[in-house]
C-alpha atoms as a PDB file:
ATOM      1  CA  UNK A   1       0.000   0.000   0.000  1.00  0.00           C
ATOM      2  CA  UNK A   2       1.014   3.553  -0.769  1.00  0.00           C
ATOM      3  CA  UNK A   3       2.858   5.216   2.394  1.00  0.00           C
ATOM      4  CA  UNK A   4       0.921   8.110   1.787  1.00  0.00           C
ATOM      5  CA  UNK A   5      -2.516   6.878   1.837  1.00  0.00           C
ATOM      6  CA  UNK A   6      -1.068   4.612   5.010  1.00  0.00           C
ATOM      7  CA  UNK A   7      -0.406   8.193   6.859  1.00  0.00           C
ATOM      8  CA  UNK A   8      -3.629   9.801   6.099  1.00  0.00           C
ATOM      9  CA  UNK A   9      -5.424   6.717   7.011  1.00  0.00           C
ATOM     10  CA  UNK A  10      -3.055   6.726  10.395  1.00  0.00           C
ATOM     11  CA  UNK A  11      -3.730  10.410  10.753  1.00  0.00           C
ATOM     12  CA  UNK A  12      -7.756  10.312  10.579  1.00  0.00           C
ATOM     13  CA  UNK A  13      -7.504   7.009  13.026  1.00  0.00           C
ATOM     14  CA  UNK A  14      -5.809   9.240  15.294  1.00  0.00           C
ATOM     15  CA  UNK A  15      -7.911  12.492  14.965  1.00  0.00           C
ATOM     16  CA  UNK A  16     -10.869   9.824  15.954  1.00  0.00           C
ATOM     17  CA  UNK A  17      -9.160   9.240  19.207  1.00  0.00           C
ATOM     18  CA  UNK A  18      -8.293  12.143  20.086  1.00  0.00           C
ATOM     19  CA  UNK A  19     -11.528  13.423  19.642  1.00  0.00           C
ATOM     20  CA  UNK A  20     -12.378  11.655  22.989  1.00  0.00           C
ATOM     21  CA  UNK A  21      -9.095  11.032  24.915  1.00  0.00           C
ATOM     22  CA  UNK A  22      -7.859  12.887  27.752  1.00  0.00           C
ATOM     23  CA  UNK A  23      -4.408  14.841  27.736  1.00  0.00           C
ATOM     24  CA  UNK A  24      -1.963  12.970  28.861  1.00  0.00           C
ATOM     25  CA  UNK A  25      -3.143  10.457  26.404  1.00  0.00           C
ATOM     26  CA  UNK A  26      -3.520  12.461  23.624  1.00  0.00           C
ATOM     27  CA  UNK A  27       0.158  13.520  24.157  1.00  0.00           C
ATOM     28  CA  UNK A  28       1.241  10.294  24.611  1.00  0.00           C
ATOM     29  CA  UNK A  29      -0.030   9.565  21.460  1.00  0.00           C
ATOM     30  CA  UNK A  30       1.206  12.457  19.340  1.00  0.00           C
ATOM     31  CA  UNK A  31       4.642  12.006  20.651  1.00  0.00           C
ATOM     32  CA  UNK A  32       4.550   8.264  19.153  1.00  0.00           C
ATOM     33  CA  UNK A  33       3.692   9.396  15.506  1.00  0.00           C
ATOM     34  CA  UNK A  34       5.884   9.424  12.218  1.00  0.00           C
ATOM     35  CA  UNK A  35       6.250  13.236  10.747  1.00  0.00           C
ATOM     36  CA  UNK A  36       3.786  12.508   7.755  1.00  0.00           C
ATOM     37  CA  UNK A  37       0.945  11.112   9.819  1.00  0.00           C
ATOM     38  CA  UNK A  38       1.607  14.424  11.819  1.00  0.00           C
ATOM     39  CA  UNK A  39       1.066  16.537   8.936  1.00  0.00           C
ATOM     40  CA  UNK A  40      -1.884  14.833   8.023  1.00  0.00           C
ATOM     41  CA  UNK A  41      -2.939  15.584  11.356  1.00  0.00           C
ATOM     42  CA  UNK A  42      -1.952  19.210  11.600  1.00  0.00           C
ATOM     43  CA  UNK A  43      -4.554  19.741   8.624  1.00  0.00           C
ATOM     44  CA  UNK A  44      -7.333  17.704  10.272  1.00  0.00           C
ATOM     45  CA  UNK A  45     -10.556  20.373  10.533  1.00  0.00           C
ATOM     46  CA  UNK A  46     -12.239  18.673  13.396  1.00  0.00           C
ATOM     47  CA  UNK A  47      -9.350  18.376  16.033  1.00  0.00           C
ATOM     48  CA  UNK A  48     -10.858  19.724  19.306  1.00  0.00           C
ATOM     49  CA  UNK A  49      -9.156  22.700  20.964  1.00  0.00           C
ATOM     50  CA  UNK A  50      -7.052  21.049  23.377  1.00  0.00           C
ATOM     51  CA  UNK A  51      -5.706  18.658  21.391  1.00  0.00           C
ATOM     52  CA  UNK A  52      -4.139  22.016  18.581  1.00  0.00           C
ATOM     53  CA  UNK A  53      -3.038  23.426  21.914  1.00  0.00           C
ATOM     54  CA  UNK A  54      -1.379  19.984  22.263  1.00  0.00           C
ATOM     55  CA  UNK A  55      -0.055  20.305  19.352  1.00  0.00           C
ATOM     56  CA  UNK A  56       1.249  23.679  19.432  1.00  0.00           C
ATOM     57  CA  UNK A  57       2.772  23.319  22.901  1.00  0.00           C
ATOM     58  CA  UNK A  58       4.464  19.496  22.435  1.00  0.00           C
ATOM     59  CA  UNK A  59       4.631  20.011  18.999  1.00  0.00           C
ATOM     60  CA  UNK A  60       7.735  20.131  16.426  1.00  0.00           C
ATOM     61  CA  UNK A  61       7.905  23.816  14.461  1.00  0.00           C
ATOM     62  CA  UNK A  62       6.617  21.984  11.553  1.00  0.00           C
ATOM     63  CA  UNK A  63       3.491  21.174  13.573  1.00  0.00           C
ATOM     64  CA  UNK A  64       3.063  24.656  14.712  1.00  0.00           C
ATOM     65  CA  UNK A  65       3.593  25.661  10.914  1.00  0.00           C
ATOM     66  CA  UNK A  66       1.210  23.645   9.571  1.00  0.00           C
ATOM     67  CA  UNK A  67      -1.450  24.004  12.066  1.00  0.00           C
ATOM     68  CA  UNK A  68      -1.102  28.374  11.492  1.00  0.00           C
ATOM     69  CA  UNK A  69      -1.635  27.623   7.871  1.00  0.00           C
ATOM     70  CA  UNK A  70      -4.746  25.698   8.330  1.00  0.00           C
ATOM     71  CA  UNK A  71      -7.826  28.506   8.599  1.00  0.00           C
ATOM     72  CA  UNK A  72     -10.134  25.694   9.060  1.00  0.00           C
ATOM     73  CA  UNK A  73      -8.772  24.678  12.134  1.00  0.00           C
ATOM     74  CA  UNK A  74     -11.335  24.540  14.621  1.00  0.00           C
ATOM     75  CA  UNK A  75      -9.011  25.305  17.760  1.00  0.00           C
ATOM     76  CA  UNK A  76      -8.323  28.416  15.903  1.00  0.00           C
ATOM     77  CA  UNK A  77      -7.363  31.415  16.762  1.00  0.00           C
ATOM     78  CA  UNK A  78      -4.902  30.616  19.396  1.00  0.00           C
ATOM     79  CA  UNK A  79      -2.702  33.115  21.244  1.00  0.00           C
ATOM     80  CA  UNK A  80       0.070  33.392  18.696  1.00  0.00           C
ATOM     81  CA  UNK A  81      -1.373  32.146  15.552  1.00  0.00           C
ATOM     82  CA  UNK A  82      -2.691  34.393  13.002  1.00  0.00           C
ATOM     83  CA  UNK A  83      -6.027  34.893  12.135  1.00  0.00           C
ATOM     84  CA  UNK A  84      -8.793  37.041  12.932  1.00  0.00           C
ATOM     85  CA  UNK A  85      -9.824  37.157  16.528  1.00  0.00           C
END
């Protein structure tokens, strides 16, 4: 199967977790990830709040790149990220 396709499937298996886990899991759980299933993740429209801020705080500075591009982003705006208030 295509590695690609693998992430993204990876990516939106996670995003369902995380939907419903608590922090510490959630972290856990973004720490063990491969850098394209965290992209795919970064540009996931239905991540809950906590889990972007998750993301921004634990996150690598391509994490925190890709999450500031994303408008749809539903977390968004976050101290720090651009966007309209």
């Amino acid at each position: 199967m295509n590695a690609d396709r693998e992430s993204r499937r990876l990516a939106w298996c996670v995003a369902l977790l995380l939907r419903h886990a608590p922090d510490a899991a959630a972290a856990s759980v973004l720490g063990r990830l491969d850098a394209p299933t965290r992209r795919y993740l970064c540009r996931d429209e239905y991540l809950p709040a906590p889990v972007v801020t998750l993301l921004l705080r634990h996150g690598t500075a391509e994490d925190r790149a890709t999450v500031a591009r994303n408008p749809h982003v539903l977390g968004r705006p976050l101290p720090g990220l651009p966007g309209p208030a």
